[in-house]
N, C-alpha and C. Protein backbone atom coordinates (compact mmCIF):
# COMPACT_ATOMS: atom_id res chain seq x y z
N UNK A 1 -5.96 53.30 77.45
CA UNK A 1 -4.75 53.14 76.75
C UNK A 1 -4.99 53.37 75.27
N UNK A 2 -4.54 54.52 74.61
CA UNK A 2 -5.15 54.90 73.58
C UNK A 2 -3.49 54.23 72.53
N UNK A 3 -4.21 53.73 71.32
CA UNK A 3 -3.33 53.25 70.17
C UNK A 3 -3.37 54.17 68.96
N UNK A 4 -2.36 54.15 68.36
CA UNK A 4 -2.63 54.50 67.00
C UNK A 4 -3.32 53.20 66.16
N UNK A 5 -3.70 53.43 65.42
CA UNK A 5 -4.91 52.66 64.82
C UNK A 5 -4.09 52.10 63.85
N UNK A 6 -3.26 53.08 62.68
CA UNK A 6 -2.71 53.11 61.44
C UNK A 6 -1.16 52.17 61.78
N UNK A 7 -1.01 51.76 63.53
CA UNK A 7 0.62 51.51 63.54
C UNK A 7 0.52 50.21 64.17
N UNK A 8 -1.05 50.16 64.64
CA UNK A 8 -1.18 48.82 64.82
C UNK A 8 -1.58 47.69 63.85
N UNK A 9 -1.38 46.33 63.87
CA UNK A 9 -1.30 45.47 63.33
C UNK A 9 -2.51 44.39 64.23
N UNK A 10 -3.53 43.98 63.48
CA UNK A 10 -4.58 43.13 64.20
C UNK A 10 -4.30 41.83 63.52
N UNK A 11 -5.06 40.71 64.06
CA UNK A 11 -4.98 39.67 63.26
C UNK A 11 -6.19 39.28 62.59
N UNK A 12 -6.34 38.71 61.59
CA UNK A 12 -7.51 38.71 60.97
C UNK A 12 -7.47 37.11 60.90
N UNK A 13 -8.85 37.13 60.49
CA UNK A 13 -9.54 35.11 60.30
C UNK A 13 -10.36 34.95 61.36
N UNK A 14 -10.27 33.75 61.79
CA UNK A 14 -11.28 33.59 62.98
C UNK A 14 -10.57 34.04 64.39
N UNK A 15 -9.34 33.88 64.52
CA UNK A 15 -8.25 34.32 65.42
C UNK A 15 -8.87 36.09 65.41
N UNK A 16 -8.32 36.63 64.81
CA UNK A 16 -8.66 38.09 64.46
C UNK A 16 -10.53 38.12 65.11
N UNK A 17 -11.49 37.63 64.54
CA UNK A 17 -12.75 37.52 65.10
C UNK A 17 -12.77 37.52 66.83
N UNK A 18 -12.03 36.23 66.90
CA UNK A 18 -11.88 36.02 68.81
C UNK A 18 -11.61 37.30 69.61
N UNK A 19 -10.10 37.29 68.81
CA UNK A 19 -9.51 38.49 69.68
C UNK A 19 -10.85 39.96 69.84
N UNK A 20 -11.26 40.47 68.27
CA UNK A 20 -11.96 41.46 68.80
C UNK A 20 -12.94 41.26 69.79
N UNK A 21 -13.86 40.23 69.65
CA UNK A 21 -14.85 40.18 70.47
C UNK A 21 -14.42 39.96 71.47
N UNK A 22 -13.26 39.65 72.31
CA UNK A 22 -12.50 39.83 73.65
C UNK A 22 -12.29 41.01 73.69
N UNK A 23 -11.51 41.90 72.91
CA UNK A 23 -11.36 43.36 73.08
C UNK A 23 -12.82 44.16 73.46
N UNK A 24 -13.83 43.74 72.77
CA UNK A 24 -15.06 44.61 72.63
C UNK A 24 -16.04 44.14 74.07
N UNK A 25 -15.87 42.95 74.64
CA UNK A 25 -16.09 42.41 75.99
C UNK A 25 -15.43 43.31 77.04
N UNK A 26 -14.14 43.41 77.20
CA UNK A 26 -13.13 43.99 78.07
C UNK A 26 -13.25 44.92 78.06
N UNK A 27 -13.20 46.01 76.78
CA UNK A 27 -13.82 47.26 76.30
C UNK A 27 -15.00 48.12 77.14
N UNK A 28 -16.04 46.83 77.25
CA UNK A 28 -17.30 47.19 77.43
C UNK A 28 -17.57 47.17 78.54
N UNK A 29 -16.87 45.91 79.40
CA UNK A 29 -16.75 45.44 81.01
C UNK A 29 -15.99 46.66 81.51
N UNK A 30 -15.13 46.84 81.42
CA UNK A 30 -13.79 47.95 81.91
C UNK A 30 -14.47 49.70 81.39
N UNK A 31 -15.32 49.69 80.55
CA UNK A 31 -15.81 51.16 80.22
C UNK A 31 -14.58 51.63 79.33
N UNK A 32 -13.91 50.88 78.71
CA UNK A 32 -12.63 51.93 77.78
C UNK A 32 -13.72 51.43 76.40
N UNK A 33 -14.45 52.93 75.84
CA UNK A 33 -15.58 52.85 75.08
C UNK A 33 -13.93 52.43 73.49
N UNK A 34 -12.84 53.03 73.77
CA UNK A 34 -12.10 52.93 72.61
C UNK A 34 -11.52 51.39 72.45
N UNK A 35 -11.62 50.80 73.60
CA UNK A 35 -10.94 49.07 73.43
C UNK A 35 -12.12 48.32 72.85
N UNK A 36 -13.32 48.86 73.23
CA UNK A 36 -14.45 48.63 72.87
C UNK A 36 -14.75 48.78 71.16
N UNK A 37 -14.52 49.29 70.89
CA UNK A 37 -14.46 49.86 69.52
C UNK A 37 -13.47 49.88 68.56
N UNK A 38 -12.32 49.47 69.04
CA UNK A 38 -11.54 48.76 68.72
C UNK A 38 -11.86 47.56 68.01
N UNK A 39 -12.02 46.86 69.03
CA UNK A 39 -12.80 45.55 69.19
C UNK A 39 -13.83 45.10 67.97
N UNK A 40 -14.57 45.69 68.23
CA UNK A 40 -15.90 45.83 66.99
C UNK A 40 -15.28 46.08 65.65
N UNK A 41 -14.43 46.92 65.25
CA UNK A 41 -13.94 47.43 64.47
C UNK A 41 -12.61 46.03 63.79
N UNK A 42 -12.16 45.19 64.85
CA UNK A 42 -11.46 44.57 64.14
C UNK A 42 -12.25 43.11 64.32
N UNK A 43 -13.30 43.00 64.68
CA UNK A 43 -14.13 41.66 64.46
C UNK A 43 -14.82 42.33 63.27
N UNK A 44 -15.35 43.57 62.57
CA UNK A 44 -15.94 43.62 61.70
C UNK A 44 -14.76 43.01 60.45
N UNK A 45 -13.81 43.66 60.59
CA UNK A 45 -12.30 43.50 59.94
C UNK A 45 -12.18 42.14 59.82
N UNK A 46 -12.14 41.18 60.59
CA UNK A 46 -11.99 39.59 60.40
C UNK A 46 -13.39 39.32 59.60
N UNK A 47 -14.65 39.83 59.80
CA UNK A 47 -15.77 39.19 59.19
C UNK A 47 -15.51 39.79 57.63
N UNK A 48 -15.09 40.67 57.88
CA UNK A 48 -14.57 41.02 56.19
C UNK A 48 -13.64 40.41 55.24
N UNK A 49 -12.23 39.62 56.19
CA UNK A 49 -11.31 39.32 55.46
C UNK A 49 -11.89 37.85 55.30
N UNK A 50 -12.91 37.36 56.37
CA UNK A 50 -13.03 36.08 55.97
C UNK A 50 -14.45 35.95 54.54
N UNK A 51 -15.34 37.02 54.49
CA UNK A 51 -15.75 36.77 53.70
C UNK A 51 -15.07 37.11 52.53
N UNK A 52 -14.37 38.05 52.08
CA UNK A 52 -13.18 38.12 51.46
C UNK A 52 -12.85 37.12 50.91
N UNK A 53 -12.37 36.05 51.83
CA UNK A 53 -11.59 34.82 51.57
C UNK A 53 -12.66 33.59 51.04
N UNK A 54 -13.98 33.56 51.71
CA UNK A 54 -14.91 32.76 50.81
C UNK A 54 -14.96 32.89 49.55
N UNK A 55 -15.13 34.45 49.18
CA UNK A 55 -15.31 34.89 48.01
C UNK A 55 -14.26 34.78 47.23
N UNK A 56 -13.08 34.89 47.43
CA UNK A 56 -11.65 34.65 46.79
C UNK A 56 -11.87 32.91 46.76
N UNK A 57 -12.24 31.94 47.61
CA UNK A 57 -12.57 30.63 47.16
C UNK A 57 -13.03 30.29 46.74
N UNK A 58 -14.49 30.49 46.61
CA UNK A 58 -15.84 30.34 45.81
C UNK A 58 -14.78 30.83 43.98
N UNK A 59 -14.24 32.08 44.06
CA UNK A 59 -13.94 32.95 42.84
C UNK A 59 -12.78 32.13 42.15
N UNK A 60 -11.92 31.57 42.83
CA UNK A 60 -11.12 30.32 42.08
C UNK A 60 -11.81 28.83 41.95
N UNK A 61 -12.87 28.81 42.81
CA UNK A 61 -13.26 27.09 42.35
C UNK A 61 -14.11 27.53 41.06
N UNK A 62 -14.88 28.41 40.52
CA UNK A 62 -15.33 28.89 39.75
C UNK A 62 -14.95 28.68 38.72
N UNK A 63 -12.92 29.65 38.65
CA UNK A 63 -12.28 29.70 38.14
C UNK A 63 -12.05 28.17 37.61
N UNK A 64 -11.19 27.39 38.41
CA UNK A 64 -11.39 26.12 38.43
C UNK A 64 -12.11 25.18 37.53
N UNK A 65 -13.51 25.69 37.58
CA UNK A 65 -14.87 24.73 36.93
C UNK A 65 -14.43 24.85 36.17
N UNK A 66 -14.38 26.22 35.41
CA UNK A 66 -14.62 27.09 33.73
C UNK A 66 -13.26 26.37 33.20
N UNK A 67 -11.81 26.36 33.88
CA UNK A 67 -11.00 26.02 33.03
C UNK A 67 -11.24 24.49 32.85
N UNK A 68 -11.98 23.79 33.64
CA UNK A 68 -11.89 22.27 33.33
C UNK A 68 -13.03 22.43 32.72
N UNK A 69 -14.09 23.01 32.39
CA UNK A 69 -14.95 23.02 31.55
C UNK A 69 -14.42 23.43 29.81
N UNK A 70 -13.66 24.57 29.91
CA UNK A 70 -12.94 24.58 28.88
C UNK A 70 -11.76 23.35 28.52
N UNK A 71 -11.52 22.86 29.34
CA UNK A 71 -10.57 21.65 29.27
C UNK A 71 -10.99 20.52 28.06
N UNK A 72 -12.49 20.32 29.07
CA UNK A 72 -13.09 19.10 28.18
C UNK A 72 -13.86 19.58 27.23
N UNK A 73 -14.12 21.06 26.86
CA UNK A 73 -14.71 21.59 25.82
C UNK A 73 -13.56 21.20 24.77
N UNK A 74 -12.48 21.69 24.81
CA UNK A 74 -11.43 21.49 24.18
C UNK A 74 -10.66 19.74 23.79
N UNK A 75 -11.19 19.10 25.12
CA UNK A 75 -10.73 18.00 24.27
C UNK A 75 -11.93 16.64 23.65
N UNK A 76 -12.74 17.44 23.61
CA UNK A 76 -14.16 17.07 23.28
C UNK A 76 -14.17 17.30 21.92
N UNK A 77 -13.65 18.33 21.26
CA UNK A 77 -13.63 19.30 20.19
C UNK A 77 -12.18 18.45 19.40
N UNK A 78 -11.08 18.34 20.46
CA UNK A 78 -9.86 17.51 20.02
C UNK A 78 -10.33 15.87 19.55
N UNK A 79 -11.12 15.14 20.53
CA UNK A 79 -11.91 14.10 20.02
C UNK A 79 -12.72 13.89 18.99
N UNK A 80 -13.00 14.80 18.76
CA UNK A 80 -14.05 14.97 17.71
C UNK A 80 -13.33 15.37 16.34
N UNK A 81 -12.51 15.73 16.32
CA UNK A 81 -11.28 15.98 15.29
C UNK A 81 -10.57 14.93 14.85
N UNK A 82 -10.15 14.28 15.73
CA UNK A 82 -9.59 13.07 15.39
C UNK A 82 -10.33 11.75 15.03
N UNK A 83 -11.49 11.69 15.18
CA UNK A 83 -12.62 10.57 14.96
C UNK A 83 -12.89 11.26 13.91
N UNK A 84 -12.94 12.48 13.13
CA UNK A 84 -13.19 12.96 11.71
C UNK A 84 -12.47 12.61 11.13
N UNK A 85 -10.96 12.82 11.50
CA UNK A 85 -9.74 12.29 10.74
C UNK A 85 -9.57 10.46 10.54
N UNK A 86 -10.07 10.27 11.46
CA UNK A 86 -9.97 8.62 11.84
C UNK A 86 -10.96 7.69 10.37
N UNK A 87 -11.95 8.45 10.74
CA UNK A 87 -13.17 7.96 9.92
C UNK A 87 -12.49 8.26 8.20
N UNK A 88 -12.42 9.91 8.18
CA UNK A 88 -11.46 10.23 6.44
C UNK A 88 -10.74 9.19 6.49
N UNK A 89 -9.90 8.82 6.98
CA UNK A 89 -8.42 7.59 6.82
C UNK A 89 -8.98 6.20 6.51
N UNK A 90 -9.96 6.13 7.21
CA UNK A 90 -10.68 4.66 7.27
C UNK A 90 -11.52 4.97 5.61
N UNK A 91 -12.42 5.81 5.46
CA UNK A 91 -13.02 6.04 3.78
C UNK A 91 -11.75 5.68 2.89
N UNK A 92 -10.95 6.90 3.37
CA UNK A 92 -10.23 7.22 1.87
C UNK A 92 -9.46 5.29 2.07
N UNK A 93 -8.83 4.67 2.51
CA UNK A 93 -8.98 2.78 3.12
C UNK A 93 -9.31 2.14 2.06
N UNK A 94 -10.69 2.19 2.52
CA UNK A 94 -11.60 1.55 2.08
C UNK A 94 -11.85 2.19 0.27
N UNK A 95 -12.12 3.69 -0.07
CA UNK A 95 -12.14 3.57 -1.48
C UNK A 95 -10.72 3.22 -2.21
N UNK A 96 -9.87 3.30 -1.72
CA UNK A 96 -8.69 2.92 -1.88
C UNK A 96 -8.52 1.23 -2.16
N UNK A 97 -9.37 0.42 -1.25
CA UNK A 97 -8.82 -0.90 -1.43
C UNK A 97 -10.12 -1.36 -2.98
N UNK A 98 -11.25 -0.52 -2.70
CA UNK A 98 -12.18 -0.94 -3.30
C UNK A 98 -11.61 -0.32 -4.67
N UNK A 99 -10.95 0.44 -5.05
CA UNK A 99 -10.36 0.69 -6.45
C UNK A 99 -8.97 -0.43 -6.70
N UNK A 100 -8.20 -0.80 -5.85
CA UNK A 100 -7.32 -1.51 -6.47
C UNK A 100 -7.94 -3.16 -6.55
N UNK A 101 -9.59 -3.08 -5.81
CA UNK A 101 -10.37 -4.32 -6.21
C UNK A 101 -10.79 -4.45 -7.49
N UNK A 102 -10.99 -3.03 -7.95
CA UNK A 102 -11.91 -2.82 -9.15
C UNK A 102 -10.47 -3.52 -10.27
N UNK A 103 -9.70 -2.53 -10.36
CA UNK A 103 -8.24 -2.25 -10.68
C UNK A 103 -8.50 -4.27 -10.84
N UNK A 104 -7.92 -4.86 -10.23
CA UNK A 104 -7.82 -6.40 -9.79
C UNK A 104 -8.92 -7.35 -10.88
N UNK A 105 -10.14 -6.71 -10.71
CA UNK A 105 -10.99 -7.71 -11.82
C UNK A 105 -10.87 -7.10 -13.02
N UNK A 106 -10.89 -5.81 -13.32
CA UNK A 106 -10.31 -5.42 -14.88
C UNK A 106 -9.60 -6.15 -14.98
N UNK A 107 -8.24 -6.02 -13.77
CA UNK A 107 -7.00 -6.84 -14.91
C UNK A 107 -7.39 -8.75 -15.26
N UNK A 108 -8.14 -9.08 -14.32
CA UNK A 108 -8.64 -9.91 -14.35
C UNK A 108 -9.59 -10.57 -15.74
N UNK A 109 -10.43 -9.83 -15.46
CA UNK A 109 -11.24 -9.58 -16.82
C UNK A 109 -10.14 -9.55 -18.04
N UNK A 110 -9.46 -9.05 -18.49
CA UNK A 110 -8.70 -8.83 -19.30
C UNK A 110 -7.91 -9.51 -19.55
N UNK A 111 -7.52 -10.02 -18.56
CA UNK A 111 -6.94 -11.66 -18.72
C UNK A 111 -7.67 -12.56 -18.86
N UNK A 112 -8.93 -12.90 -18.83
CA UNK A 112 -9.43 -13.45 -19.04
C UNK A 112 -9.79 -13.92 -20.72
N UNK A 113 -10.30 -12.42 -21.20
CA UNK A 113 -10.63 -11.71 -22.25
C UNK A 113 -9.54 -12.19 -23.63
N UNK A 114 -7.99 -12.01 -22.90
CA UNK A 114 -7.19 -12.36 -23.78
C UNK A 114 -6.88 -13.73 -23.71
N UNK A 115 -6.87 -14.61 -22.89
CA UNK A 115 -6.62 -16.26 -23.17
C UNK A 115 -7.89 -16.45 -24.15
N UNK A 116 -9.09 -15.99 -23.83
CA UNK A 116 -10.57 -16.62 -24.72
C UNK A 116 -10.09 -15.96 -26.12
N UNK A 117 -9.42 -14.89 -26.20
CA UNK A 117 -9.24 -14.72 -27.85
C UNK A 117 -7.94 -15.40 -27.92
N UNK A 118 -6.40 -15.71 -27.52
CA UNK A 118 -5.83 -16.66 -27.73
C UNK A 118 -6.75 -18.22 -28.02
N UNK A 119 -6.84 -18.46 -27.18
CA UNK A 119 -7.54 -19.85 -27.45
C UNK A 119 -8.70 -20.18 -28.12
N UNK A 120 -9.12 -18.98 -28.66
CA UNK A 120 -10.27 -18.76 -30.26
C UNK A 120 -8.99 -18.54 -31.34
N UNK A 121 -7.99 -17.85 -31.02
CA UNK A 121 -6.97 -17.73 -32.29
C UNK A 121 -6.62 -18.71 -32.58
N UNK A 122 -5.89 -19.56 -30.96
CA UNK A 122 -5.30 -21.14 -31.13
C UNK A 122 -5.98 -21.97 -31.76
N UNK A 123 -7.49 -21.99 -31.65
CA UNK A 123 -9.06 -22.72 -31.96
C UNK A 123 -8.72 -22.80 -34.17
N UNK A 124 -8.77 -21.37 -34.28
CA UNK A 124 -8.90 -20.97 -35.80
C UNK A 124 -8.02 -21.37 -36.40
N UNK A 125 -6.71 -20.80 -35.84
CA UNK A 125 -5.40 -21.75 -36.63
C UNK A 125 -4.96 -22.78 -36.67
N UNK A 126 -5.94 -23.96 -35.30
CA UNK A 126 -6.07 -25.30 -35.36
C UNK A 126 -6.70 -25.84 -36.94
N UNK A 127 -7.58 -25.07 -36.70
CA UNK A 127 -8.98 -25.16 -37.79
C UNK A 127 -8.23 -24.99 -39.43
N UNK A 128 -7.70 -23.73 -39.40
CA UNK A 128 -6.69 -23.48 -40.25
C UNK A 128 -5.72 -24.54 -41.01
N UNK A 129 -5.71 -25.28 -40.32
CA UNK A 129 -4.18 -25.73 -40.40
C UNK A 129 -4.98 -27.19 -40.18
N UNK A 130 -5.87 -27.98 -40.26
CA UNK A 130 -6.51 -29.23 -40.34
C UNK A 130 -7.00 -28.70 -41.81
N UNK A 131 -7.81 -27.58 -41.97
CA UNK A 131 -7.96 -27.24 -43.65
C UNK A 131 -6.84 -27.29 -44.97
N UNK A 132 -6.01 -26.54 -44.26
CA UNK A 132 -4.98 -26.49 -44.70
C UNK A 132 -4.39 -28.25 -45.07
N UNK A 133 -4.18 -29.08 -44.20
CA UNK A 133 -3.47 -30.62 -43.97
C UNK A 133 -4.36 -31.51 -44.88
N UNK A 134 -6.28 -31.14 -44.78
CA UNK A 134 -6.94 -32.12 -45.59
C UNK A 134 -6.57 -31.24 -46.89
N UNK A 135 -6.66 -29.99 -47.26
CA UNK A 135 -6.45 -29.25 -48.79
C UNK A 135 -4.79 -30.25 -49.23
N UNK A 136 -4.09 -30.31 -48.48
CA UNK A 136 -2.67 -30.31 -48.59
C UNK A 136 -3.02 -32.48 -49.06
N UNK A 137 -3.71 -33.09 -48.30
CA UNK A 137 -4.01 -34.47 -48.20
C UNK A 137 -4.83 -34.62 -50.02
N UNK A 138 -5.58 -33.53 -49.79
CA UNK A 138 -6.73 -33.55 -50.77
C UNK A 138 -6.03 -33.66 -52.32
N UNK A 139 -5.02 -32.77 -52.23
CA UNK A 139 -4.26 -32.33 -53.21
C UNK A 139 -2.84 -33.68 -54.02
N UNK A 140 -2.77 -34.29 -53.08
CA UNK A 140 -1.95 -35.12 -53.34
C UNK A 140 -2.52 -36.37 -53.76
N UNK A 141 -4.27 -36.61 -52.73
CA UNK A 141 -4.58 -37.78 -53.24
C UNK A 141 -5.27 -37.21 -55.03
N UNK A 142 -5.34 -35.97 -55.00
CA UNK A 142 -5.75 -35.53 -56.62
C UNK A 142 -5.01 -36.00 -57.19
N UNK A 143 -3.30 -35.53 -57.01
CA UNK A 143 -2.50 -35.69 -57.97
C UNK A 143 -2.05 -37.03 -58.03
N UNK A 144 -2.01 -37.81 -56.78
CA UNK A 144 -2.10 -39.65 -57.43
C UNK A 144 -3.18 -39.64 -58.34
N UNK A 145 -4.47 -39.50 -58.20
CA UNK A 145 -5.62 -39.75 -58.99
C UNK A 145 -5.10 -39.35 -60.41
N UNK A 146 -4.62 -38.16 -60.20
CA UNK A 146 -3.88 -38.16 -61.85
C UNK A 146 -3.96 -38.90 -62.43
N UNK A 147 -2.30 -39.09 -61.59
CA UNK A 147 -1.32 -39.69 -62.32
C UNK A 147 -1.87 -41.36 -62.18
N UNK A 148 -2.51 -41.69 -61.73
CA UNK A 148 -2.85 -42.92 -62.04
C UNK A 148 -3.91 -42.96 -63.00
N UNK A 149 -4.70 -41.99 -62.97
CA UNK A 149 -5.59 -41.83 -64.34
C UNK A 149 -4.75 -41.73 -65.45
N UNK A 150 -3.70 -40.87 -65.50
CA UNK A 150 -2.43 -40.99 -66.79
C UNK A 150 -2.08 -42.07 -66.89
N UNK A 151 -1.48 -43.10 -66.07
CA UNK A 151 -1.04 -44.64 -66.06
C UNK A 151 -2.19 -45.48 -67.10
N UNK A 152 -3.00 -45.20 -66.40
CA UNK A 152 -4.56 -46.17 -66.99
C UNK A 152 -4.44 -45.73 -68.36
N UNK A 153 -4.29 -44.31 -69.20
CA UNK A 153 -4.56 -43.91 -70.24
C UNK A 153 -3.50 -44.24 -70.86
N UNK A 154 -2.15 -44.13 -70.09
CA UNK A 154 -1.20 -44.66 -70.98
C UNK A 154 -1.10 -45.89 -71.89
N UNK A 155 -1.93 -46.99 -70.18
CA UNK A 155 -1.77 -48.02 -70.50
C UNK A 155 -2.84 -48.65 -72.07
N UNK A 156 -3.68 -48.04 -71.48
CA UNK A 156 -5.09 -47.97 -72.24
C UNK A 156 -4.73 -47.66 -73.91
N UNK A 157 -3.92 -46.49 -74.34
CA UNK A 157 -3.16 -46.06 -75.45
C UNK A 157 -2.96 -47.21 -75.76
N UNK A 158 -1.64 -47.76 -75.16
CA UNK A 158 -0.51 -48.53 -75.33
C UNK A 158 -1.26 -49.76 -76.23
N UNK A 159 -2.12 -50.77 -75.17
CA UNK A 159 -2.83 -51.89 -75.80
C UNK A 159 -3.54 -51.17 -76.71
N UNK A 160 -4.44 -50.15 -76.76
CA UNK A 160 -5.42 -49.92 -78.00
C UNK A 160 -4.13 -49.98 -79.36
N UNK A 161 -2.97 -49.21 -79.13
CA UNK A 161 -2.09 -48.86 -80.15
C UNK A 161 -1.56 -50.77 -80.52
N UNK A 162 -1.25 -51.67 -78.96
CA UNK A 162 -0.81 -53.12 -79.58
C UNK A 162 -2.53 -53.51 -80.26
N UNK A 163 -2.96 -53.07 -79.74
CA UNK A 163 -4.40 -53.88 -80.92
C UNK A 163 -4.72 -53.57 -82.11
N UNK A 164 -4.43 -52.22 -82.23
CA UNK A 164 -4.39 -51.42 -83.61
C UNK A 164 -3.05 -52.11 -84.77
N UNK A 165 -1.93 -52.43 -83.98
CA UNK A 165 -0.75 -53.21 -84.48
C UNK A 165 -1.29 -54.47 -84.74
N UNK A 166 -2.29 -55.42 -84.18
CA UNK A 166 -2.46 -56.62 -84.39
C UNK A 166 -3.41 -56.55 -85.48
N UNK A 167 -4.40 -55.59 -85.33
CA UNK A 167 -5.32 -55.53 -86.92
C UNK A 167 -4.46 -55.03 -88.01
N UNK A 168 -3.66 -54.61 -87.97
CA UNK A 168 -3.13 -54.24 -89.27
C UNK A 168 -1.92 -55.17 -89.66
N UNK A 169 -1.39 -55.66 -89.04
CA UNK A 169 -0.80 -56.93 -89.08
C UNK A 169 -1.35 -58.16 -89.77
């Protein structure tokens, strides 16, 4: 029973395998050298499509690896980017807090700086102004001293002048 080759349709896989090697049995038992050969011809055909198909599996798990290898290349690379950024954020933080620390004892300092010269100014013009109160004390007990030294001289005049009146009297 002769086929066209080109109009038939075989099955391929392990199904396709079975069938030929039944064809190429029957073929061979029966003497039809063409069922026979057939046969062979479409079990070679299944051993082809199935290695085919290993190779098309093997060729996407491959595929497969490389993109999840690129996956975690990529987010390995993404991790690593962001722990750069993480760390910059955390520095620039930290010189950041450590300048408005610095910032903090200047002003500190400086306040400090200015009560100690207030309260050396307050100190001087205390000082000032007790100089000033004994000059001001000093000055008045002068000018009693005067004027009580004038009193005494007046007085002193006065009797020398009544004694001078009594001798010439």
């Amino acid at each position: 029973m002769p086929q066209n080759q080109d109009s038939e349709r075989t099955a391929g896989g392990v199904s396709g395998k079975v069938v030929g090697k039944v064809k190429e049995m029957i073929g061979s038992a029966t003497g039809q050298e063409q069922l026979a050969r057939e046969g062979r011809l479409q079990e070679a055909q299944s051993d082809a499509e199935l290695e085919s198909r290993e190779r098309d599996a093997h060729a996407r798990q491959r595929d497969a690896q490389a993109r999840l290898r690129q996956e975690q290349t990529e987010t390995d690379l993404e991790r690593q980017r962001l722990e750069n950024e993480v760390a910059a954020q955390q520095r620039e933080r930290r010189i950041e807090e450590e300048r408005a620390q610095a910032d903090q004892q200047a002003e500190e300092e400086r306040r400090r700086r200015e009560a100690a010269a207030e309260s050396s100014r307050q100190a001087e013009l205390s000082a000032a102004e007790q100089v000033e109160d004994q000059g001001a004390q000093d000055r008045v007990a002068a000018t009693e001293e005067a004027e009580r030294l004038e009193r005494e001289a007046r007085e002193h005049e006065q009797r020398a002048a009544q004694i001078e009146t009594k001798e010439h009297s």
